[in-house]
N, C-alpha and C. Protein backbone atom coordinates (compact mmCIF):
# COMPACT_ATOMS: atom_id res chain seq x y z
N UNK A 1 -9.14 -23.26 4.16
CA UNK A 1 -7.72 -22.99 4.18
C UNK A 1 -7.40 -21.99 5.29
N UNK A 2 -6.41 -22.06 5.62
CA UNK A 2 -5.61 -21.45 6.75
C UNK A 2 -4.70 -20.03 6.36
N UNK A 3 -5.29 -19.28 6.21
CA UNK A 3 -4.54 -18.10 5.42
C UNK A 3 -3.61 -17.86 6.35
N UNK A 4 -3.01 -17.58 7.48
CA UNK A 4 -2.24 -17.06 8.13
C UNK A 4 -0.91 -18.11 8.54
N UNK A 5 -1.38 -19.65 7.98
CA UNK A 5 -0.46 -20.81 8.40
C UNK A 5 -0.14 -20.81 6.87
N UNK A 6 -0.65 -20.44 5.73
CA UNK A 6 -0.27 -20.33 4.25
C UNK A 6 0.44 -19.03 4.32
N UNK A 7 0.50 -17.63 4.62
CA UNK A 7 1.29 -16.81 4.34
C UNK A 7 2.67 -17.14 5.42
N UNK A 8 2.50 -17.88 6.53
CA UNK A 8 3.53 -18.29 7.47
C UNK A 8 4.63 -19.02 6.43
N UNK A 9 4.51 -19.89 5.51
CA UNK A 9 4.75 -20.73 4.84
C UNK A 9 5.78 -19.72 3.53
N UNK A 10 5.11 -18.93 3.08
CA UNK A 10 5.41 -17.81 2.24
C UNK A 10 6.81 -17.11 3.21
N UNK A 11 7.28 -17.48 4.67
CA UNK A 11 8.19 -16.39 5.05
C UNK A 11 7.61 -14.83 4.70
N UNK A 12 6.63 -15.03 4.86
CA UNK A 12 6.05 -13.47 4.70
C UNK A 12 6.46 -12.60 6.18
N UNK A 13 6.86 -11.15 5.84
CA UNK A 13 7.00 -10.76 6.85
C UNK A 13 5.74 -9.38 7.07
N UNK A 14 5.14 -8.74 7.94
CA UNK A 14 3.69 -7.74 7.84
C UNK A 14 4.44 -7.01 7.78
N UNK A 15 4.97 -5.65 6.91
CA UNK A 15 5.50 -4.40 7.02
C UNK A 15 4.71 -3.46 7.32
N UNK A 16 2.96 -2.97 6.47
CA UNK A 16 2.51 -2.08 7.01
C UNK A 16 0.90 -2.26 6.59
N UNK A 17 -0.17 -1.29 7.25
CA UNK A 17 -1.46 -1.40 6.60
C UNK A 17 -1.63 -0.32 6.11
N UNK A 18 -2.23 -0.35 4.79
CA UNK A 18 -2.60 0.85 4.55
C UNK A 18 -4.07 1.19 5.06
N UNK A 19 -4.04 3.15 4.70
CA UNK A 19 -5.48 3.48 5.07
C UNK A 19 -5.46 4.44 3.57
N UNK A 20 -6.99 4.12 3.37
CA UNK A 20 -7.06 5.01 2.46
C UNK A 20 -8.41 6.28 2.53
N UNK A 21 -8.32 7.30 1.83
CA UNK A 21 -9.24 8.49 2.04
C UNK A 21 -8.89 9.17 0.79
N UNK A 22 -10.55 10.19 0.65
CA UNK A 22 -10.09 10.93 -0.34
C UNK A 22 -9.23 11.71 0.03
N UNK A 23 -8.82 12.42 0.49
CA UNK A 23 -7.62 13.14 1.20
C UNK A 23 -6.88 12.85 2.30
N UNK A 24 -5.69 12.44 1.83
CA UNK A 24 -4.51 12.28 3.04
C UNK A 24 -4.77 13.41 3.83
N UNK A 25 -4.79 14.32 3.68
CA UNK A 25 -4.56 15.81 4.64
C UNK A 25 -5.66 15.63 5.89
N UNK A 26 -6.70 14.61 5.17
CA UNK A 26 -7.61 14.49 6.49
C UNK A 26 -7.21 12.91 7.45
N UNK A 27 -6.54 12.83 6.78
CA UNK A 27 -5.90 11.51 7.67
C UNK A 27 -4.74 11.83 8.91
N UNK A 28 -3.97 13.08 8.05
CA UNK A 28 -2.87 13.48 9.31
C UNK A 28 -2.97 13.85 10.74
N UNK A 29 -4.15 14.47 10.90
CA UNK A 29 -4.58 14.55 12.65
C UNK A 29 -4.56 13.75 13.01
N UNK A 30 -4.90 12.62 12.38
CA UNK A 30 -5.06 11.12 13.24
C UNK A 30 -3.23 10.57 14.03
N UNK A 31 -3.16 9.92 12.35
CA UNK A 31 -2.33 9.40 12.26
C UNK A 31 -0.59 9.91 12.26
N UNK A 32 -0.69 11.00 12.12
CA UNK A 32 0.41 11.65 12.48
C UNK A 32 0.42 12.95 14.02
N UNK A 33 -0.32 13.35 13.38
CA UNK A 33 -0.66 14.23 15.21
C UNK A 33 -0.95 13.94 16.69
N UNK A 34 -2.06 12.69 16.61
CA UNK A 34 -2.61 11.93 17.73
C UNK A 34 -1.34 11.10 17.75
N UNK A 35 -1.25 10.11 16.83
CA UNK A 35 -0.73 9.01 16.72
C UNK A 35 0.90 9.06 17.09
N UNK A 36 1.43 10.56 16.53
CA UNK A 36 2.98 10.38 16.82
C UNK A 36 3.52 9.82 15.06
N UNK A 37 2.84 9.54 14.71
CA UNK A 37 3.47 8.89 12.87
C UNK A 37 4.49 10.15 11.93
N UNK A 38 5.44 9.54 12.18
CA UNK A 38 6.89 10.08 11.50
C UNK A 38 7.08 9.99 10.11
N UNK A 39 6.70 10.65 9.22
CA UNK A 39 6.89 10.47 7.76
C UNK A 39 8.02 9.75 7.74
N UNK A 40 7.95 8.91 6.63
CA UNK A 40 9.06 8.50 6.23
C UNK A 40 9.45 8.68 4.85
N UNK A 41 8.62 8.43 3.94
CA UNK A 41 8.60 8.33 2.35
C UNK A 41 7.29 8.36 1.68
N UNK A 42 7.33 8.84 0.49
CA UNK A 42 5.81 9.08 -0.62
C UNK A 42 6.25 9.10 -1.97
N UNK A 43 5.29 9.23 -2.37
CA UNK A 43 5.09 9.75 -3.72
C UNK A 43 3.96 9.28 -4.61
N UNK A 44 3.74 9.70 -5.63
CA UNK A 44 2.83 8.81 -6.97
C UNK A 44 3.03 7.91 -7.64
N UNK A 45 2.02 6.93 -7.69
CA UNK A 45 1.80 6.05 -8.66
C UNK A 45 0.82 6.85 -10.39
N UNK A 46 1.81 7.14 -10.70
CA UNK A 46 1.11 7.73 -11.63
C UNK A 46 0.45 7.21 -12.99
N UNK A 47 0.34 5.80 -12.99
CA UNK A 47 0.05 4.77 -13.32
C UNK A 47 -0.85 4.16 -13.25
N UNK A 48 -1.16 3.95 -12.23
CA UNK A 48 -2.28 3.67 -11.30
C UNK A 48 -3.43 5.02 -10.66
N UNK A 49 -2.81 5.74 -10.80
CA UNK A 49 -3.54 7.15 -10.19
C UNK A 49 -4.16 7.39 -8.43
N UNK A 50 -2.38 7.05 -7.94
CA UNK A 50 -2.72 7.43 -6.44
C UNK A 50 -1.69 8.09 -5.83
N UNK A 51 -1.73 8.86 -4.87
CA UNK A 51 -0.52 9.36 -3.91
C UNK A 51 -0.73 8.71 -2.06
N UNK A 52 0.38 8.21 -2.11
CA UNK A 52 0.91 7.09 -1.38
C UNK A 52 2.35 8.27 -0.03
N UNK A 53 1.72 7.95 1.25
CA UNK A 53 2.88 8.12 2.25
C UNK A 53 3.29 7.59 3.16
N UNK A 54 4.05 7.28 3.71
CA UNK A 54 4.35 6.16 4.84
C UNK A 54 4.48 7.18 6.24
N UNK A 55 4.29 6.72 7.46
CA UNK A 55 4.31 7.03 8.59
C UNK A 55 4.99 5.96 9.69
N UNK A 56 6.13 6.47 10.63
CA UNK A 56 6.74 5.20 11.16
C UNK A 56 6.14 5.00 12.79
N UNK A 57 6.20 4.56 13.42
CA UNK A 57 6.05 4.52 14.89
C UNK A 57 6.50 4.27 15.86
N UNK A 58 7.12 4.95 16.89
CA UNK A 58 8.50 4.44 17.55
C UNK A 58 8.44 2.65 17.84
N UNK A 59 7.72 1.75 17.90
CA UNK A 59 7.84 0.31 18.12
C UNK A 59 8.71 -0.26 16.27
N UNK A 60 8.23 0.56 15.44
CA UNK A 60 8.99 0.39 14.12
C UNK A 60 7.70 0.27 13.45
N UNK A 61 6.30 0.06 13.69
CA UNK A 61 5.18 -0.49 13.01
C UNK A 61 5.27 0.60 11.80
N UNK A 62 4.29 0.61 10.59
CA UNK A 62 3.97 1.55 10.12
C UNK A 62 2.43 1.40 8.69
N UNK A 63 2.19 2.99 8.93
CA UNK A 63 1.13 3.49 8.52
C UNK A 63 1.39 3.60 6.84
N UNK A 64 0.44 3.05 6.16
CA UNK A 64 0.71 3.86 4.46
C UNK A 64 -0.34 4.92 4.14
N UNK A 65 -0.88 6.03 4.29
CA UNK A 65 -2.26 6.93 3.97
C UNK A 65 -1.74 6.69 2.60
N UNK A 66 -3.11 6.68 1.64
CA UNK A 66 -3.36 6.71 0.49
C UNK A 66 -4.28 7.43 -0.36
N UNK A 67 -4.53 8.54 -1.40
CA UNK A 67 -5.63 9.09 -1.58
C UNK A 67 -5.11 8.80 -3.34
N UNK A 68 -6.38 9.35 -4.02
CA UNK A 68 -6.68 9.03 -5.33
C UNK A 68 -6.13 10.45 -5.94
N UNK A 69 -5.30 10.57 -6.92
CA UNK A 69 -4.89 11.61 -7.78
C UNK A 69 -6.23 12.10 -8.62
N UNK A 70 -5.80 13.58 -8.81
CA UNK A 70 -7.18 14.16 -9.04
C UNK A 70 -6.86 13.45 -10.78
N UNK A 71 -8.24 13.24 -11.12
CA UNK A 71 -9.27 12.65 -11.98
C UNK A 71 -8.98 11.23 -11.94
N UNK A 72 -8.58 10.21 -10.86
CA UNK A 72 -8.27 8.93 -11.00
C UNK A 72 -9.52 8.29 -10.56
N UNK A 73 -9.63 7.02 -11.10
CA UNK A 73 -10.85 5.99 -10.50
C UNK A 73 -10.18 5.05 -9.52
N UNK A 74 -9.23 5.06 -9.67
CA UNK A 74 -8.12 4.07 -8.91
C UNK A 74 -9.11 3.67 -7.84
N UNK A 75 -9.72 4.46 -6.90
CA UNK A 75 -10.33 4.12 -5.71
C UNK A 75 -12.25 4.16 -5.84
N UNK A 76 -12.18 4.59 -6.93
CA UNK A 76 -14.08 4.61 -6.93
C UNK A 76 -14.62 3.31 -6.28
N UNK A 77 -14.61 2.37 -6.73
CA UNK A 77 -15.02 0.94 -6.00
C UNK A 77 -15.01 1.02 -4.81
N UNK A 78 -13.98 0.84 -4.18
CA UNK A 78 -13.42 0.95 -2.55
C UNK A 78 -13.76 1.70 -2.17
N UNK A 79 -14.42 3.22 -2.59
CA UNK A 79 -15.20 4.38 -1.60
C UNK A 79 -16.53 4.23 -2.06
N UNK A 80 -17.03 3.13 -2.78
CA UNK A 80 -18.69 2.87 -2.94
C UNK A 80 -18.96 2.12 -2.03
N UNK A 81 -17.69 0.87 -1.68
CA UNK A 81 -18.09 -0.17 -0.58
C UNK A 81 -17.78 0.54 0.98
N UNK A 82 -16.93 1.69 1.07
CA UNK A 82 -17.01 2.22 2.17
C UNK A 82 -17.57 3.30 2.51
N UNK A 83 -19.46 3.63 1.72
CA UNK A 83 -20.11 4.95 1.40
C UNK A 83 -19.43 6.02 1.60
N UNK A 84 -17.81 6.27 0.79
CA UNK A 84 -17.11 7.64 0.76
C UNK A 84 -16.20 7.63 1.89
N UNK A 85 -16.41 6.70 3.12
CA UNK A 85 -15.47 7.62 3.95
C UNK A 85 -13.98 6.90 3.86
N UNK A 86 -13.78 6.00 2.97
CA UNK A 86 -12.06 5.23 3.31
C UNK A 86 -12.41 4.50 4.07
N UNK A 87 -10.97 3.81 4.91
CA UNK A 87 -10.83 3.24 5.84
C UNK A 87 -9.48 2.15 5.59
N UNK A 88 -9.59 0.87 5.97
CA UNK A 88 -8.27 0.25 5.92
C UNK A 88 -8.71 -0.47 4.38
N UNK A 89 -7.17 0.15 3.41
CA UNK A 89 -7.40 -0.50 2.09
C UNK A 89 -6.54 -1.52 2.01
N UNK A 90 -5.29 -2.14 2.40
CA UNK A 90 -4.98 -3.43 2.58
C UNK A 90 -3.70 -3.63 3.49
N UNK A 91 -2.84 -4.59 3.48
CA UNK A 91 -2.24 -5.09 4.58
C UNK A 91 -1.15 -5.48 3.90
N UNK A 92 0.30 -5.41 4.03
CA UNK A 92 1.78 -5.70 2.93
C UNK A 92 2.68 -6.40 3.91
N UNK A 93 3.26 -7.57 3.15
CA UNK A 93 3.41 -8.26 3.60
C UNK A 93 4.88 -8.00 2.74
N UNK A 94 6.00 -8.65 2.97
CA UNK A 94 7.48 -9.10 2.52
C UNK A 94 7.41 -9.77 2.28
N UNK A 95 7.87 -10.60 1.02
CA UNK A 95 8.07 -11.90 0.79
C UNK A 95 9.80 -11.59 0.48
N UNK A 96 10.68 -13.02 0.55
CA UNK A 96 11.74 -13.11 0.11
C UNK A 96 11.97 -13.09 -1.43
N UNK A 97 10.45 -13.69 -2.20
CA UNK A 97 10.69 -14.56 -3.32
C UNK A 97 9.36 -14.44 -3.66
N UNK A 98 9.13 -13.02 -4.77
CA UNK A 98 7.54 -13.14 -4.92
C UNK A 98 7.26 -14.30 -6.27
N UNK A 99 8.16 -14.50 -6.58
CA UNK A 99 8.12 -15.51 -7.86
C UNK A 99 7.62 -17.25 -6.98
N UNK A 100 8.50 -17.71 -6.34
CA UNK A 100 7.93 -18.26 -5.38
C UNK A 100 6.78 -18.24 -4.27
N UNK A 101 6.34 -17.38 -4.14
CA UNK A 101 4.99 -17.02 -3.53
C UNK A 101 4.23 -17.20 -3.97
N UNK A 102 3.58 -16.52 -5.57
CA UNK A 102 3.25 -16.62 -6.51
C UNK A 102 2.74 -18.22 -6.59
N UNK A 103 3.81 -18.99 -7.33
CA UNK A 103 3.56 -20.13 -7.41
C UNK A 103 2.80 -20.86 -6.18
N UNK A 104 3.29 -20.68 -4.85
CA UNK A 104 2.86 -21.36 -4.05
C UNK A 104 1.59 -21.31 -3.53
N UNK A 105 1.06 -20.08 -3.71
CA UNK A 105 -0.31 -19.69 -3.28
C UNK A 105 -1.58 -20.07 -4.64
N UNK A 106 -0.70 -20.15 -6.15
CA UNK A 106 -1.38 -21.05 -6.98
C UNK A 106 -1.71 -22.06 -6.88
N UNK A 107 -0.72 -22.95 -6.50
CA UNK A 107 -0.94 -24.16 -6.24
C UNK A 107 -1.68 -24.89 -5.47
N UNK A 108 -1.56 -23.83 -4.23
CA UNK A 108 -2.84 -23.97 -3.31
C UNK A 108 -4.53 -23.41 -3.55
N UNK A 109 -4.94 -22.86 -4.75
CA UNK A 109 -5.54 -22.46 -5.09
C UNK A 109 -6.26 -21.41 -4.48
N UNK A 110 -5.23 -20.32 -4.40
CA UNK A 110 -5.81 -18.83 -4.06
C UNK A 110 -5.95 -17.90 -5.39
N UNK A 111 -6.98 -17.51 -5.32
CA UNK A 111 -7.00 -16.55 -7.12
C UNK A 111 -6.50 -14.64 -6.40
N UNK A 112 -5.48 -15.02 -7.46
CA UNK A 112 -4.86 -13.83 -7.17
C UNK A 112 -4.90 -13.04 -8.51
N UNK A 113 -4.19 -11.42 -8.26
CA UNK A 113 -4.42 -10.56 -9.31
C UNK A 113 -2.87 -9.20 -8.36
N UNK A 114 -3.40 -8.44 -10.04
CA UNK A 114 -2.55 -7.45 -9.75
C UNK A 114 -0.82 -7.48 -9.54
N UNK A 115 -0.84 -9.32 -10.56
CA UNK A 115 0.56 -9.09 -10.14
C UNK A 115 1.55 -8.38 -11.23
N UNK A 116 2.20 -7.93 -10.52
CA UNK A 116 3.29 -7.20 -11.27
C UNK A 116 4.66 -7.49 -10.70
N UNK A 117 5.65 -8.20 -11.99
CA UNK A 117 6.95 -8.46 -11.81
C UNK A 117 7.93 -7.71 -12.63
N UNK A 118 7.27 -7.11 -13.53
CA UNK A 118 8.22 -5.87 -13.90
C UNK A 118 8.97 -5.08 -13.80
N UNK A 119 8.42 -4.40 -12.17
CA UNK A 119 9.45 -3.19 -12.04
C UNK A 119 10.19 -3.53 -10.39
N UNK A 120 11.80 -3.99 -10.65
CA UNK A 120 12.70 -4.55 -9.60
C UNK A 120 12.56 -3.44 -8.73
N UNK A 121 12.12 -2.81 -8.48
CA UNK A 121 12.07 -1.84 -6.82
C UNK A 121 10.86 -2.27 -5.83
N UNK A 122 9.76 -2.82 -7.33
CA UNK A 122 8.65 -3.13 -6.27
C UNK A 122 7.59 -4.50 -7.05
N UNK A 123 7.89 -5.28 -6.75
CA UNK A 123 7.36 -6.67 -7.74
C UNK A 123 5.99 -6.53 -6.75
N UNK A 124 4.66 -7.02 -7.23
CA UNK A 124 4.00 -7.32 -6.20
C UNK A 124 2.60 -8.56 -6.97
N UNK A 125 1.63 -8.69 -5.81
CA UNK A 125 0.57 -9.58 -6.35
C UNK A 125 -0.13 -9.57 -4.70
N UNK A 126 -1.42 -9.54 -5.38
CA UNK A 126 -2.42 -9.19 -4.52
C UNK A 126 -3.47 -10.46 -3.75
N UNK A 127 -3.75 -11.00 -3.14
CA UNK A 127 -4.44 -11.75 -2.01
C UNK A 127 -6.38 -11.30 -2.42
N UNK A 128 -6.76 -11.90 -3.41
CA UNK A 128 -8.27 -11.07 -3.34
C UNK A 128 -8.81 -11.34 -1.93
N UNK A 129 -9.75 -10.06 -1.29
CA UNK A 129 -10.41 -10.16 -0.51
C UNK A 129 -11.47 -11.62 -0.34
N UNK A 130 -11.85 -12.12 -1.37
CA UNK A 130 -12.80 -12.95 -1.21
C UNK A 130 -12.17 -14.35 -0.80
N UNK A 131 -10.90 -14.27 -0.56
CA UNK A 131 -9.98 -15.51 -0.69
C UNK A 131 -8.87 -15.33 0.99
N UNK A 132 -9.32 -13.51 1.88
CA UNK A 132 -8.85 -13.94 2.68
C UNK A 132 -9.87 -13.14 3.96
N UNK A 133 -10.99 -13.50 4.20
CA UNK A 133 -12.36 -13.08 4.67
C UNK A 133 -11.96 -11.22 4.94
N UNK A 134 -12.72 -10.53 3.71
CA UNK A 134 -12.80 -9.36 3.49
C UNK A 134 -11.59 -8.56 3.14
N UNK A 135 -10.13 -8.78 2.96
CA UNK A 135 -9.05 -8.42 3.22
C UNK A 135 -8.19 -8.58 2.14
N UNK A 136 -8.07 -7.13 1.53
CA UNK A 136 -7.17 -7.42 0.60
C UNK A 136 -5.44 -7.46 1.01
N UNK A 137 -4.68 -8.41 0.98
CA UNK A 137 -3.68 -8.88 1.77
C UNK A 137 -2.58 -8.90 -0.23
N UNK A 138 -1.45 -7.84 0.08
CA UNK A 138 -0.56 -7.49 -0.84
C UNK A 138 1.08 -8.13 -0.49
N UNK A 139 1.41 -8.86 -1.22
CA UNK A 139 2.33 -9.94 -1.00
C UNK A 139 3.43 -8.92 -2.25
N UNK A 140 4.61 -8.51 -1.73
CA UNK A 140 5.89 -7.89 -2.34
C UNK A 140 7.16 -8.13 -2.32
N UNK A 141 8.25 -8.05 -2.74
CA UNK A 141 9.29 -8.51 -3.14
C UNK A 141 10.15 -6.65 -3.15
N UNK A 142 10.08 -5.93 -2.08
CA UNK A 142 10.91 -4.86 -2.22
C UNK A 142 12.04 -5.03 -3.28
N UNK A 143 13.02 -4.11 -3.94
CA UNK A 143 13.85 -4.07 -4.47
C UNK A 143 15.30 -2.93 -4.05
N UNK A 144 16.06 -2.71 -5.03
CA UNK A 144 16.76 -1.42 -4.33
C UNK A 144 15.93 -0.19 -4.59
N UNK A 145 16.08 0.79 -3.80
CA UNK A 145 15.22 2.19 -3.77
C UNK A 145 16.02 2.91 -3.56
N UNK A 146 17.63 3.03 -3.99
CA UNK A 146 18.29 4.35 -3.71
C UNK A 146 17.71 5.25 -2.66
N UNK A 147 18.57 6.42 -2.52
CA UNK A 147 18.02 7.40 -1.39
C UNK A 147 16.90 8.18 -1.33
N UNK A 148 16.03 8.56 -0.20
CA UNK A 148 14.93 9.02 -0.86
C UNK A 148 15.27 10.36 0.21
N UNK A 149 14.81 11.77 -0.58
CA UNK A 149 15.17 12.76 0.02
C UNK A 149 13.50 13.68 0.13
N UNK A 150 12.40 13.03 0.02
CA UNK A 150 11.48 14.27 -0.84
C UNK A 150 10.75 14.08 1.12
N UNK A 151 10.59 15.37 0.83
CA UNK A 151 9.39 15.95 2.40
C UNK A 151 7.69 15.26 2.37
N UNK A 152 7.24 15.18 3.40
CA UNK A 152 6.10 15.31 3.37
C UNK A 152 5.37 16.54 2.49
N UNK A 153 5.94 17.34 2.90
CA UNK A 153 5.30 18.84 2.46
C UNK A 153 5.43 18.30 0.76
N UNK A 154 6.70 18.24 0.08
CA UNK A 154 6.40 17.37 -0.85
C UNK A 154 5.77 17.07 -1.56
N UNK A 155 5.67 15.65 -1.15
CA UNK A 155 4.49 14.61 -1.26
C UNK A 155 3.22 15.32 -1.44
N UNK A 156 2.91 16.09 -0.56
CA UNK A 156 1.53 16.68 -0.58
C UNK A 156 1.32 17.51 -1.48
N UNK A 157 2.71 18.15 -1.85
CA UNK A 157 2.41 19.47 -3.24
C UNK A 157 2.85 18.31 -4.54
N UNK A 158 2.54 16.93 -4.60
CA UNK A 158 2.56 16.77 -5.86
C UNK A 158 4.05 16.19 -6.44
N UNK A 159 5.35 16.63 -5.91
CA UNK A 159 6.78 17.04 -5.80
C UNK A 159 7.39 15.79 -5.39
N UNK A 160 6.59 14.49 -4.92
CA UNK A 160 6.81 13.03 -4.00
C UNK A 160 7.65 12.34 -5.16
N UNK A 161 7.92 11.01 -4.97
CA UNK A 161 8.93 10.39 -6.34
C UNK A 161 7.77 10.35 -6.58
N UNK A 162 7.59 10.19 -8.21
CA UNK A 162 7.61 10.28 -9.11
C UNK A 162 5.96 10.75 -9.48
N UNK A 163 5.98 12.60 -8.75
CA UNK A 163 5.20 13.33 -8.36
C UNK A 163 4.72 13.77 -10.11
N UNK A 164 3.38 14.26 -9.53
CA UNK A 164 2.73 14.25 -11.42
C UNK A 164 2.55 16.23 -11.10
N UNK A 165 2.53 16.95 -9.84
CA UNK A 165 2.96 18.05 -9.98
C UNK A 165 1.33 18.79 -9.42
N UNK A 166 0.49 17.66 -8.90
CA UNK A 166 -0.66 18.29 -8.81
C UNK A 166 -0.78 18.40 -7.04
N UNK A 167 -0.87 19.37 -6.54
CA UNK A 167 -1.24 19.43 -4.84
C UNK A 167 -2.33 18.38 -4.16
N UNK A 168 -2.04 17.66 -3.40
CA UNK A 168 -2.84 17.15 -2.43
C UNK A 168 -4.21 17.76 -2.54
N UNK A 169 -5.52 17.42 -2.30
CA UNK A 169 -6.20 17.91 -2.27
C UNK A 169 -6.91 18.77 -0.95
């Protein structure tokens, strides 16, 4: 199968890749200092047990750094297969119609996971790596997100939407 002529098909659009590390704070020299990356938005998945920030780039591209909330497993797996150091944890894509996506990538027989249609700000479903050579590829359905006012600084003290109150590490 043709993964990139199948997500073409999906009207998928690439919004951003993420990177992930145990600490964002060691990601920012890179990606924000070297790089020029403009915060844009963060916060916790407190659910999941991660803190999540976006970075923009004057062409419009953008960065997601991701690190694991203290006592989460969220990421243990993914820093066994990358002996600890992070690196790129997946790739987000737009869909118009994740309900339609969904279906369509069933049908074609891609085994997917992680979907969630529950919460209208952020519907999503996940692309297993083994189904798109090494690459976990995240297929979403944005929703409304009202205004977002919270800082990097923020984000990092814990304070991000829907911040659990614990500092960056």
């Amino acid at each position: 199968m043709d993964i990139a002529r199948e997500l073409a098909g999906l009207n998928a659009i690439f919004d951003h890749t993420a990177v992930a590390a145990r600490r964002i704070r060691d990601l920012l020299p890179i990606y924000q200092d070297l790089l020029g990356g403009v915060f844009v938005s963060g916060g916790d998945n407190v659910v999941n047990g991660y803190r999540t920030l976006q970075l923009r780039y004057p062409n419009g591209g953008k960065i997601e750094l991701m690190e694991p909330l203290a006592g989460s497993t969220f990421f243990d797996s993914f820093f066994e297969l990358t002996r600890g150091r992070g690196g790129v944890h997946h790739l987000n894509f737009h869909v118009p119609d994740i309900h339609a996506a969904v279906e369509a990538l069933r049908e074609r027989g891609y085994r997917l996971f992680g979907l969630n249609l529950e919460n209208p700000r952020w519907r999503e479903v996940f692309l297993h790596p083994k189904e798109a050579h090494g690459v976990l590829v995240q297929l979403a359905q944005p929703g409304p997100r009202g205004e977002r006012t919270e800082t990097l600084e923020d984000v990092l003290a814990g304070r991000g939407f829907q911040g659990n109150g614990i500092p960056s590490p």
